[in-house]
N, C-alpha and C. Protein backbone atom coordinates (compact mmCIF):
# COMPACT_ATOMS: atom_id res chain seq x y z
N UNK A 1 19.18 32.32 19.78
CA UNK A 1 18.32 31.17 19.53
C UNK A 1 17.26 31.51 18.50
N UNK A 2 16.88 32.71 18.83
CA UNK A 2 15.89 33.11 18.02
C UNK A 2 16.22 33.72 16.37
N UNK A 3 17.39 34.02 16.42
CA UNK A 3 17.79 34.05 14.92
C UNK A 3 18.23 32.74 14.25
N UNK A 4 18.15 31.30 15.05
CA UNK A 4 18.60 30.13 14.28
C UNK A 4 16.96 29.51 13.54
N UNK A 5 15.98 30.24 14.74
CA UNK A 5 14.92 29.28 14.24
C UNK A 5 14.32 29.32 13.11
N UNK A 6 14.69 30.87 12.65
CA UNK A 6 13.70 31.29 11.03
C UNK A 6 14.38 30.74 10.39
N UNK A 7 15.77 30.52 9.63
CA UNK A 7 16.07 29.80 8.83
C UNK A 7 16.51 28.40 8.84
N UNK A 8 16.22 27.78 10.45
CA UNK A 8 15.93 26.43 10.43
C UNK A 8 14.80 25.97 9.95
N UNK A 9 13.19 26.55 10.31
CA UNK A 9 11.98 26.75 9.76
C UNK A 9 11.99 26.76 8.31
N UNK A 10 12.51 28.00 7.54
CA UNK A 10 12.75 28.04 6.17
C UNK A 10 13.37 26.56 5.05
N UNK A 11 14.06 26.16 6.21
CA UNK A 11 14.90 24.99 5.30
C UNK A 11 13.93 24.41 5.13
N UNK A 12 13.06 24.00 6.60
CA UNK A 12 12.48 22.62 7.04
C UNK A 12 11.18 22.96 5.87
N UNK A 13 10.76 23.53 5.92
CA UNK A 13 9.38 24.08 5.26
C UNK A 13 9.87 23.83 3.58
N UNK A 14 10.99 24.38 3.16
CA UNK A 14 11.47 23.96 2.02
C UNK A 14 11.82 22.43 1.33
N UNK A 15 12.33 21.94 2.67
CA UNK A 15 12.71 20.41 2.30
C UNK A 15 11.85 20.09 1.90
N UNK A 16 10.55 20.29 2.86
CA UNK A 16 8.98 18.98 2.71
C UNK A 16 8.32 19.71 1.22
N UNK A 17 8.32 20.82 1.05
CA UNK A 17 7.48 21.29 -0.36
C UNK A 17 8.45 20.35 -1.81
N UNK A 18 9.87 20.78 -1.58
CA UNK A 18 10.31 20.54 -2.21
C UNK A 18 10.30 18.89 -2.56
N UNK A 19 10.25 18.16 -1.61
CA UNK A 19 10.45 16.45 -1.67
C UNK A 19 9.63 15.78 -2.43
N UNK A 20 10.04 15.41 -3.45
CA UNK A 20 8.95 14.43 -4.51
C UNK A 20 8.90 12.79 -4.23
N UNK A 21 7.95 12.65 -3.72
CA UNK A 21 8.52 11.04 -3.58
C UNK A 21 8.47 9.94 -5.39
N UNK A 22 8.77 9.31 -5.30
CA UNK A 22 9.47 8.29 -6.30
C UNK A 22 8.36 7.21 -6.23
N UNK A 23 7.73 7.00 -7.24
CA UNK A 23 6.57 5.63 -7.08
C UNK A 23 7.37 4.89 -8.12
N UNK A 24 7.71 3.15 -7.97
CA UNK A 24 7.87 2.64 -8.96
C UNK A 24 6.78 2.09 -10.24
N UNK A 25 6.53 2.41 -11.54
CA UNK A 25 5.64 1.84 -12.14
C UNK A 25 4.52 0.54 -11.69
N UNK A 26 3.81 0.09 -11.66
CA UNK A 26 3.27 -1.41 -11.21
C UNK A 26 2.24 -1.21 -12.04
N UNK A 27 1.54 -2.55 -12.15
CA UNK A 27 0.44 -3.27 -12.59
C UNK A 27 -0.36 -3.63 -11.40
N UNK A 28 -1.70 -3.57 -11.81
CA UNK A 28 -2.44 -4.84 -10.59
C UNK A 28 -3.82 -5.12 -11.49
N UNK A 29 -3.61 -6.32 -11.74
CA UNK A 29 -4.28 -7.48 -12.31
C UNK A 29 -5.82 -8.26 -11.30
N UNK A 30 -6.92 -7.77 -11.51
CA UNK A 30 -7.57 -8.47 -11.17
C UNK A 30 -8.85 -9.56 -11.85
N UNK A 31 -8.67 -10.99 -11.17
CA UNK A 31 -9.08 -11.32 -12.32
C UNK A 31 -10.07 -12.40 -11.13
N UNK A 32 -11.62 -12.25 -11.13
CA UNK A 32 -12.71 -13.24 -11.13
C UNK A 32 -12.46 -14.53 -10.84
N UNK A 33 -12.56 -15.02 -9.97
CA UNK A 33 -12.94 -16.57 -9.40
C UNK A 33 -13.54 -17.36 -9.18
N UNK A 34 -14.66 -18.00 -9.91
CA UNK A 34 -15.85 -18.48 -9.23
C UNK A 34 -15.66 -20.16 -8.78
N UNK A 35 -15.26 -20.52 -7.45
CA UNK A 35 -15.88 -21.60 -6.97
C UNK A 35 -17.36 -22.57 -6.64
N UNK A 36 -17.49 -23.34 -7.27
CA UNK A 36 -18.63 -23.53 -7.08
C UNK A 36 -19.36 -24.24 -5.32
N UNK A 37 -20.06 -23.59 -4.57
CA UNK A 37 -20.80 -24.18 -3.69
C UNK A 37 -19.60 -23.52 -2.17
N UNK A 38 -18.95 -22.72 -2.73
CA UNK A 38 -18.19 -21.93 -1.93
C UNK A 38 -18.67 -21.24 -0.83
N UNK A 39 -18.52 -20.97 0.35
CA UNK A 39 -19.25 -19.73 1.18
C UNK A 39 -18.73 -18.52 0.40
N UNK A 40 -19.55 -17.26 0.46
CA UNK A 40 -19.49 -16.04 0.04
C UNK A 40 -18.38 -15.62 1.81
N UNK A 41 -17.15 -14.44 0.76
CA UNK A 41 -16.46 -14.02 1.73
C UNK A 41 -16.41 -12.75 1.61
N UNK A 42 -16.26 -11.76 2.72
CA UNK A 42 -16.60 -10.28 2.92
C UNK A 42 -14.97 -9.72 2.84
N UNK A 43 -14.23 -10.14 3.96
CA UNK A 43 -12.80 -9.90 3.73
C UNK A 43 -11.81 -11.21 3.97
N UNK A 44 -10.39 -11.59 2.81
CA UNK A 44 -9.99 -12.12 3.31
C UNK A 44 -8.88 -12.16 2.61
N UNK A 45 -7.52 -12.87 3.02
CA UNK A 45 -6.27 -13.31 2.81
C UNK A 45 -6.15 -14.79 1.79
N UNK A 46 -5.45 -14.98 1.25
CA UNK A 46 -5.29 -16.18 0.37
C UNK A 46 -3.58 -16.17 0.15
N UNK A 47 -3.86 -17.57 -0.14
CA UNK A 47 -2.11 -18.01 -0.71
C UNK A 47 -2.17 -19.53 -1.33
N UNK A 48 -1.41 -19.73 -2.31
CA UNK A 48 -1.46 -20.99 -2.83
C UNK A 48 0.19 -21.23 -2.27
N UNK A 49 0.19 -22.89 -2.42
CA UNK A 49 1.47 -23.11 -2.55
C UNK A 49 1.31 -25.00 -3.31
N UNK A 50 1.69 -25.14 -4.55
CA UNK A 50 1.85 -26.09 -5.65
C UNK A 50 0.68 -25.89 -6.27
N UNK A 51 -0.56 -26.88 -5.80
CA UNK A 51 -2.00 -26.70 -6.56
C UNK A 51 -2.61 -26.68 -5.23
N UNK A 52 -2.35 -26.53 -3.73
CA UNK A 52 -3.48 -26.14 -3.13
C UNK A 52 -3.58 -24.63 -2.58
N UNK A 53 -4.90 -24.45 -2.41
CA UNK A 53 -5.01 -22.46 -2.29
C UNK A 53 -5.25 -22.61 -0.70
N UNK A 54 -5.21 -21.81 0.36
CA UNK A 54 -5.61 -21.30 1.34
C UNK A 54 -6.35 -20.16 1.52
N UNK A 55 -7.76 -20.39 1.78
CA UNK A 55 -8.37 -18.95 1.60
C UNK A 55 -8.81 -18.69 3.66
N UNK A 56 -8.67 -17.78 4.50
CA UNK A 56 -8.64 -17.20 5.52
C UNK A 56 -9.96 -15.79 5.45
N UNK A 57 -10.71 -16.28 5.95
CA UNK A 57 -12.00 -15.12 5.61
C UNK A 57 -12.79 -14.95 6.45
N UNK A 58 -13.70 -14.20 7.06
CA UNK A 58 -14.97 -13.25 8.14
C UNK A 58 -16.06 -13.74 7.26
């Protein structure tokens, strides 16, 4: 048992150094909103769907 574990260890220890993860390129675009007479929001969720927005906020 004890001679499987060092070079089970060795692999395992090798796999994770060795593993590069893969990011795909992206963008992220942020761009200013000002509503007028709006409540101020701390955190929140949004979604449009045609021309109306849903804003969900604390």
């Amino acid at each position: 048992m004890k001679k499987m574990l060092l070079p089970f260890l060795a692999f395992a220890f090798y796999s994770a150094i060795s593993a590069q993860p893969t990011f795909e390129p992206f963008d992220v675009i942020l761009e200013e909103v000002a509503i007028d007479n709006a409540p101020a929001l701390q955190s929140f969720a949004w979604g449009t769907h045609e021309a109306d927005w849903l804003l969900l906020g604390v």
